[in-house]
Protein backbone atom coordinates (compact mmCIF):
# COMPACT_ATOMS: atom_id res chain seq x y z
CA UNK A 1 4.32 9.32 32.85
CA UNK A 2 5.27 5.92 34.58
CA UNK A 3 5.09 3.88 31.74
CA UNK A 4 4.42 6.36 28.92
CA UNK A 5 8.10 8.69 29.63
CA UNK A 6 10.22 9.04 26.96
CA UNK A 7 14.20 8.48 26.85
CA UNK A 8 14.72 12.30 27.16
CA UNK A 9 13.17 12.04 31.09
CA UNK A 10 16.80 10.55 31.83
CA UNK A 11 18.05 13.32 32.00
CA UNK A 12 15.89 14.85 34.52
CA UNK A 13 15.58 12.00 36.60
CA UNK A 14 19.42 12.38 37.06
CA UNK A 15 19.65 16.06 37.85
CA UNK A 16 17.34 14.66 40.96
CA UNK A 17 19.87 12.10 41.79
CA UNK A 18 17.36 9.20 41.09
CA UNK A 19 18.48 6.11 39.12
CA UNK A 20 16.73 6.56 35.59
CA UNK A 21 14.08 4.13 35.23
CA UNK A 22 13.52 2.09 31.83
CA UNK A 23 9.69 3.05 31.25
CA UNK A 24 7.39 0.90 29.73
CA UNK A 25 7.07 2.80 26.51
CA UNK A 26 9.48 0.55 25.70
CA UNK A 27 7.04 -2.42 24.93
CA UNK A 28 6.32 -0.93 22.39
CA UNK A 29 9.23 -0.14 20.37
CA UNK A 30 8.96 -2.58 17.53
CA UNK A 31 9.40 -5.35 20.01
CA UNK A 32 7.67 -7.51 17.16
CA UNK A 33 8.92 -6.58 13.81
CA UNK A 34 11.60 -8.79 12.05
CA UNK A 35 14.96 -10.63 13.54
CA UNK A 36 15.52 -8.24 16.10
CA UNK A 37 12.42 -8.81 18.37
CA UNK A 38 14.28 -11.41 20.40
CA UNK A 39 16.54 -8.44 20.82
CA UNK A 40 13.91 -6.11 21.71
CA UNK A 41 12.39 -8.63 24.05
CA UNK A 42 15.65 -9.41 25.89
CA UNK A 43 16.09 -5.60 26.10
CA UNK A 44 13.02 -4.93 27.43
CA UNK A 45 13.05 -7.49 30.66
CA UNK A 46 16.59 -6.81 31.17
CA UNK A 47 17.56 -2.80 30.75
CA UNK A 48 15.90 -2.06 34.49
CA UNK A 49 16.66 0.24 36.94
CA UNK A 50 14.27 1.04 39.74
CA UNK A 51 14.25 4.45 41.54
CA UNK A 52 13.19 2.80 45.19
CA UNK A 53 14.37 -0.80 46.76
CA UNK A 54 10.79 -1.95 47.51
CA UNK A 55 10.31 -4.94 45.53
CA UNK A 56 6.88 -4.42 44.81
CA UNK A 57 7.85 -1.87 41.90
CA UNK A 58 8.97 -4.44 39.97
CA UNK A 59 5.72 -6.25 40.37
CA UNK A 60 4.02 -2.82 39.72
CA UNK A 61 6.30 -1.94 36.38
CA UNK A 62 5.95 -5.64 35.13
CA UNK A 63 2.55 -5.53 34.99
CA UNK A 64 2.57 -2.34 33.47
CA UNK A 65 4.41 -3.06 30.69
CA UNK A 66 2.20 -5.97 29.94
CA UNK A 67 -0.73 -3.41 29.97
CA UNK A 68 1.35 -1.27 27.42
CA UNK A 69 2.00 -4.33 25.53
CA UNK A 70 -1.45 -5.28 25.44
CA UNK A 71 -2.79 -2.03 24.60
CA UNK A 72 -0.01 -1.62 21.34
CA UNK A 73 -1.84 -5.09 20.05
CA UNK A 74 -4.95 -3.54 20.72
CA UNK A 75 -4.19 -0.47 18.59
CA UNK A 76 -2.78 -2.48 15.90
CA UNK A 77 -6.09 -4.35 15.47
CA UNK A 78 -7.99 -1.61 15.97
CA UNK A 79 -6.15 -0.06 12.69
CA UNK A 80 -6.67 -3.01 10.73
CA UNK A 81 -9.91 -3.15 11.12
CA UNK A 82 -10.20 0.67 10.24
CA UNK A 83 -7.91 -0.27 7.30
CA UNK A 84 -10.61 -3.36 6.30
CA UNK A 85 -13.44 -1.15 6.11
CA UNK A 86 -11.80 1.34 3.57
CA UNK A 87 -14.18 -1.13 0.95
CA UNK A 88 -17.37 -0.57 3.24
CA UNK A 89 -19.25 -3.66 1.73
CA UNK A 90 -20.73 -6.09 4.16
CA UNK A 91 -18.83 -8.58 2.72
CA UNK A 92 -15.59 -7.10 4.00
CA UNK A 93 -18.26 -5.82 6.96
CA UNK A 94 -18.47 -9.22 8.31
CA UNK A 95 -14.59 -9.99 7.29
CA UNK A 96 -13.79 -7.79 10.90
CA UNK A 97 -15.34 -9.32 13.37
CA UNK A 98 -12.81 -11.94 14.38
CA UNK A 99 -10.93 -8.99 14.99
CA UNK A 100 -13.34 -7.48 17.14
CA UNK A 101 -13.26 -10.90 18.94
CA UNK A 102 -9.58 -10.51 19.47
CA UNK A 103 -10.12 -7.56 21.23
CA UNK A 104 -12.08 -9.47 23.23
CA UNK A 105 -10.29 -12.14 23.75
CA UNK A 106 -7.48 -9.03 25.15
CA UNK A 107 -9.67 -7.31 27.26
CA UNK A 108 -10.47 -10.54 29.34
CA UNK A 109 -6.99 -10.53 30.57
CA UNK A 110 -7.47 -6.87 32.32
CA UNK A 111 -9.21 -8.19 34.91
CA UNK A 112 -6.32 -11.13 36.28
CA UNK A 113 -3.81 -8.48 35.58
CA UNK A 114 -5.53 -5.56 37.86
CA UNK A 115 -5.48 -8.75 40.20
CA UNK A 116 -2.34 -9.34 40.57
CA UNK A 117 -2.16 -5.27 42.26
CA UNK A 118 -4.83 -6.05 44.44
CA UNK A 119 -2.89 -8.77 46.19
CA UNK A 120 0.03 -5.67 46.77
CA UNK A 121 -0.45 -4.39 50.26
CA UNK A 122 -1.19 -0.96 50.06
CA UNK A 123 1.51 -0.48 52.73
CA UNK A 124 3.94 -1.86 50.10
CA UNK A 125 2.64 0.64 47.25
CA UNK A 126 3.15 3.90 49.62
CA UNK A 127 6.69 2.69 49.71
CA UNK A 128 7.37 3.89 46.05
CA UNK A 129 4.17 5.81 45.27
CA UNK A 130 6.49 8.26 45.85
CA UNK A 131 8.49 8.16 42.65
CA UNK A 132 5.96 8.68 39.98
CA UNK A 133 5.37 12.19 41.22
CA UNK A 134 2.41 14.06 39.14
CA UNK A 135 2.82 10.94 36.72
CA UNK A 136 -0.56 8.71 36.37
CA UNK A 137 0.35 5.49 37.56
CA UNK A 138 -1.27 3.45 34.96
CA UNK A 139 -3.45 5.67 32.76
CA UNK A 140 0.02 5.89 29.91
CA UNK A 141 0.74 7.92 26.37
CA UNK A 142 -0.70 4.25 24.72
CA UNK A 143 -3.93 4.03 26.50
CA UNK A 144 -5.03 7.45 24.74
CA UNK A 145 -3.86 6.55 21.55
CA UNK A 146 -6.13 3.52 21.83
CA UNK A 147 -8.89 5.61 22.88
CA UNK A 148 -8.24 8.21 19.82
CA UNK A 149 -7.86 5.36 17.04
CA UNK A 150 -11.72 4.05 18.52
CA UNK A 151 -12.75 7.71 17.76
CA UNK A 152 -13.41 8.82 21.50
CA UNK A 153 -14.15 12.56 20.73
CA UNK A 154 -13.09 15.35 23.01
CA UNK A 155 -16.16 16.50 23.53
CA UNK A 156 -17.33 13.02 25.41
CA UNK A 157 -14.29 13.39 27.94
CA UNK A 158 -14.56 14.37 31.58
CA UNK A 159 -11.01 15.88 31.54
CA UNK A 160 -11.63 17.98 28.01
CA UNK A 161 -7.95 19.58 28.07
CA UNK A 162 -6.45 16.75 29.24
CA UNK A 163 -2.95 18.28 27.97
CA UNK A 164 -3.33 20.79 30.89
CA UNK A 165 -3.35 17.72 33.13
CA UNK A 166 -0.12 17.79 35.54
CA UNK A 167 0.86 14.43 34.39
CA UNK A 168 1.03 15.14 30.92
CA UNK A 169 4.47 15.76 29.06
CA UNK A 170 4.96 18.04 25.87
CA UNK A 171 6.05 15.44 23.74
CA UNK A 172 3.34 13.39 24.67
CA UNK A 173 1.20 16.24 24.02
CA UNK A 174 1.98 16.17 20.50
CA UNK A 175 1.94 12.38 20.37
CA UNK A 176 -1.62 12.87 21.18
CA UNK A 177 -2.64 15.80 18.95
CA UNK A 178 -1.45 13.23 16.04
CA UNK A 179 -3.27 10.47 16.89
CA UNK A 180 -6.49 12.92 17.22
CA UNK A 181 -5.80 13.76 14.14
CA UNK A 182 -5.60 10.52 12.43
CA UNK A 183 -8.05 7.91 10.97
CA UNK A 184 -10.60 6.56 13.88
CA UNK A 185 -12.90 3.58 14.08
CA UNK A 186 -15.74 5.99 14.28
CA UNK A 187 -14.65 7.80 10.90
CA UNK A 188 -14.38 4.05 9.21
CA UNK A 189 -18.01 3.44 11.01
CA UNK A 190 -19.27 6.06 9.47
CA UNK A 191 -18.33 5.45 5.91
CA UNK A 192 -20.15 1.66 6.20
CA UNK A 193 -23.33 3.16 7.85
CA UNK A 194 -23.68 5.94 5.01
CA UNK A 195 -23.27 3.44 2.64
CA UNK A 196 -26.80 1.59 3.85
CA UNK A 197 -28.17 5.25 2.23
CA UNK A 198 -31.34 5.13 4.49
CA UNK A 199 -33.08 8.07 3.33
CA UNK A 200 -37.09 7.85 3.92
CA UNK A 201 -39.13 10.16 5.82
CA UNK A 202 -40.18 7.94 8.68
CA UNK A 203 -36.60 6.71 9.62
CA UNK A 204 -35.92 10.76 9.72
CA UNK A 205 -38.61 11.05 11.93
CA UNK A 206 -37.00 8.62 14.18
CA UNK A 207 -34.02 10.40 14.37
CA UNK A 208 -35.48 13.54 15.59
CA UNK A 209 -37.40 11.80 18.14
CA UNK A 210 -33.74 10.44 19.73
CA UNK A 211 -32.75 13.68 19.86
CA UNK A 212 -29.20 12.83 18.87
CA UNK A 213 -27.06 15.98 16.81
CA UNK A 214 -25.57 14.24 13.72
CA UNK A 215 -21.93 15.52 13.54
CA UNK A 216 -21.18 16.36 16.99
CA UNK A 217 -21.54 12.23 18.29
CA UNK A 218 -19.11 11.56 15.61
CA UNK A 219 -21.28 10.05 12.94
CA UNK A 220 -23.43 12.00 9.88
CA UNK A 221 -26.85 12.40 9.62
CA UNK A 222 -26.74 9.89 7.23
CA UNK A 223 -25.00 7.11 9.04
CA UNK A 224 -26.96 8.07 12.19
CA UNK A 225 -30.05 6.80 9.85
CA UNK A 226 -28.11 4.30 8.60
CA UNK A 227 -27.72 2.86 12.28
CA UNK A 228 -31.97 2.88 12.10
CA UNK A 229 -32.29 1.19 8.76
CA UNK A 230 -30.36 -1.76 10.15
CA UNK A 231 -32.13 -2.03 13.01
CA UNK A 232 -35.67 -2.13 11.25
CA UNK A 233 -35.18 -5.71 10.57
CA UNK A 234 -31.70 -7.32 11.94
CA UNK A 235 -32.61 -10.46 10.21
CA UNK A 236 -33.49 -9.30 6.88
CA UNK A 237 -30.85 -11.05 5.09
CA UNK A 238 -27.31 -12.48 5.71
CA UNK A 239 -25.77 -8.67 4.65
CA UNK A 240 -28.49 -6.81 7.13
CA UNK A 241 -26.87 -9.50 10.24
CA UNK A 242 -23.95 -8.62 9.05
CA UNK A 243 -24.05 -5.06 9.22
CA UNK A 244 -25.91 -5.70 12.64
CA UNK A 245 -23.32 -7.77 13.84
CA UNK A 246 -21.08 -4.71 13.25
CA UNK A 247 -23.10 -2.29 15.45
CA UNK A 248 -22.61 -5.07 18.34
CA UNK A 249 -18.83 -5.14 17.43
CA UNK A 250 -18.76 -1.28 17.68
CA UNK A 251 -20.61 -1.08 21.22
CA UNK A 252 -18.14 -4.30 22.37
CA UNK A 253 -15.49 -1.35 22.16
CA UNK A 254 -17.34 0.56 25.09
CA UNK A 255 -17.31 -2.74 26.79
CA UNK A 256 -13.51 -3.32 26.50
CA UNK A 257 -12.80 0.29 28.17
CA UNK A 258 -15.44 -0.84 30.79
CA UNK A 259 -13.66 -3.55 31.54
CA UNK A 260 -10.06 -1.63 32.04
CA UNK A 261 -11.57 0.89 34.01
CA UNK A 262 -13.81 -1.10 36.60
CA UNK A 263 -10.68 -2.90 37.43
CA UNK A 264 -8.63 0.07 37.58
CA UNK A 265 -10.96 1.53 39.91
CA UNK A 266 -11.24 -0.99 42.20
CA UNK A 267 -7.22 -1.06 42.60
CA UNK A 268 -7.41 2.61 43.19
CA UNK A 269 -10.08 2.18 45.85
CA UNK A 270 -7.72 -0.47 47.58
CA UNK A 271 -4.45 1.03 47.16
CA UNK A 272 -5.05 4.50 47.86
CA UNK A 273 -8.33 4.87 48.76
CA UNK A 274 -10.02 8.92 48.97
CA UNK A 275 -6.33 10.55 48.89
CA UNK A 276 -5.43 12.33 45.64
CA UNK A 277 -4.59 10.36 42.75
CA UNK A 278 -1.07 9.85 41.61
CA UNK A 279 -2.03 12.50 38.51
CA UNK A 280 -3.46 15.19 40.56
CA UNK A 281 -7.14 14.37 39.49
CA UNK A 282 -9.80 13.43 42.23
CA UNK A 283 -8.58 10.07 42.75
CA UNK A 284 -11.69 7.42 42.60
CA UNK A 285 -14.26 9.93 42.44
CA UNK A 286 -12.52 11.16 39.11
CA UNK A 287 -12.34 7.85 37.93
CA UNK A 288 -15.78 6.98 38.43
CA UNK A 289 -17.05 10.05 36.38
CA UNK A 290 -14.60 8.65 33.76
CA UNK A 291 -16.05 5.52 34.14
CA UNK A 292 -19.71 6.44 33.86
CA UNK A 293 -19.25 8.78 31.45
CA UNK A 294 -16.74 8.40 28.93
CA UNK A 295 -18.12 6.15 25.95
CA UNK A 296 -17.23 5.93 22.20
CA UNK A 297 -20.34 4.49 20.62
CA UNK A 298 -22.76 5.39 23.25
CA UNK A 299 -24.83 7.26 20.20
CA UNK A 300 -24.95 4.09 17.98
CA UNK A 301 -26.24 2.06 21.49
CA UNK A 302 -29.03 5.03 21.78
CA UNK A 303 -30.13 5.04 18.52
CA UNK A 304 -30.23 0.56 18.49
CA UNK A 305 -32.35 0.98 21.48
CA UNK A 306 -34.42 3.49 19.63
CA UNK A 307 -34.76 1.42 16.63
CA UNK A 308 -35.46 -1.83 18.80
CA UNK A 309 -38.95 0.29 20.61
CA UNK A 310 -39.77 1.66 17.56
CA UNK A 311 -40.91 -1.96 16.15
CA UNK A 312 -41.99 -3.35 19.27
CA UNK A 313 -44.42 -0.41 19.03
């Protein structure tokens, strides 16, 4: 994958004669642990070789590495927070959500980024579009491990065997599987939501009416109440904001993707327009259903809108 290719492509890249390009993977090796980040950093901006001439792949690989290093931050936090919330108390509740305005704070530089492609002439991308074969052009190895550690289940994806996608490498494959397989946002979620232990008839009630299945949106039964018993009265107490203040934290997550992928869109639209995208999928139409579609906490937001009718009555 253009910018998600591991060393080992080298060697395939030179049994087609191309010049082995330095992927943007590498932003992400370490480039900020200990003495040797200046190292790393040094490494990273000047270790480049470019399969085509056309200058605008450097623009297009610069950026992308930004993404990637964006995206590694944004899986760090992400992991803290999950690592905060192992003590599910609203104390250490409210404790997280400077880090959910970090997140924030990273996904408001998606849009100027995604910017800086739309001023490419889509003549200039054809030049090297070329190159990345079935890769996906920026949709990378990170960007799913970002959407695993939120807790994005496999069930909520448009592409459910996204391994069988043409773009996707074995190793990567397996990079994936871990990360599915690891601690999630949503797990960590549930664990503070369970520990409201809402458990009367008429907030069971409520649940039935949404018509959400515990268990298969990613939360319990008992955190899906949990969500309800919050939302009875926001402004109970200073622990009740806080837990509601989480809930809003959780759906900001939805947001950031939101963000990413309306602006990826729109640079699709422009650069390549209806043809094929670079992946093999549908192009914008596929991206739209992604768009539309694909949400983490979309559950939690049904159930808060539930909650909120409810006690206007």
């Amino acid at each position: 994958v253009h910018g998600s290719e591991h060393w080992a492509a080298e060697d395939q890249l030179r049994a087609l004669k191309l010049k082995p390009v330095l992927h943007a993977s590498i932003a992400t090796q370490k480039l900020h642990d200990g003495p040797g980040a200046q190292q790393g950093a040094q490494a990273l901006l000047t270790n480049m070789n470019y399969v085509s001439e056309v200058p605008d792949e450097k623009l297009f690989i610069r950026v992308h590495q930004t993404f990637e290093l964006m995206l590694d931050t944004v899986h760090s936090i992400v992991g803290r927070i999950i690592s905060m919330l192992e003590d599910p108390s609203p104390a250490q509740v409210r404790a997280t959500h400077p880090l959910f305005q970090q997140l924030g704070g990273i996904s408001a530089l998606f849009a100027p980024l995604f910017g800086i492609l739309m001023a490419m002439p889509p003549t200039e991308f054809e030049k090297f579009r070329g190159v990345f074969g079935t890769s996906s052009g920026l949709q990378s190895v990170m960007f799913r491990q970002v959407e695993m550690i939120t807790g994005l289940l496999r069930q909520k994806r448009v592409a459910k065997q996204f391994e069988k996608m043409a773009f996707i490498k074995p190793l990567d494959i397996t990079t994936i599987a871990t990360s599915e397989q690891s601690p999630s946002l949503m797990a960590a979620a549930g664990k503070v939501l369970e520990a409201i232990g809402a458990t009367d008839t008429h907030t069971e009630q409520l649940l039935n009416r949404v018509a959400i299945e515990p268990d298969k949106c990613g939360l319990s039964k008992k955190a899906c109440m949990g969500v309800l018993q919050i939302m009875k009265n926001p402004t109970a107490d200073s622990d009740t904001i806080a837990l509601h203040t989480f809930l809003l934290d959780l759906l900001s997550i939805d947001d950031f993707f939101n963000v990413w992928r309306e602006a990826h869109v729109e640079v699709v639209k422009y650069q390549i327009g209806e043809k094929t995208g670079t992946g093999n999928t549908a192009g914008v139409g596929y991206l739209e259903l992604v768009r539309r579609k694909q949400r983490v906490f979309d559950d939690v937001k049904r159930l808060m809108e539930a909650a909120t009718k409810e006690a206007r009555g």
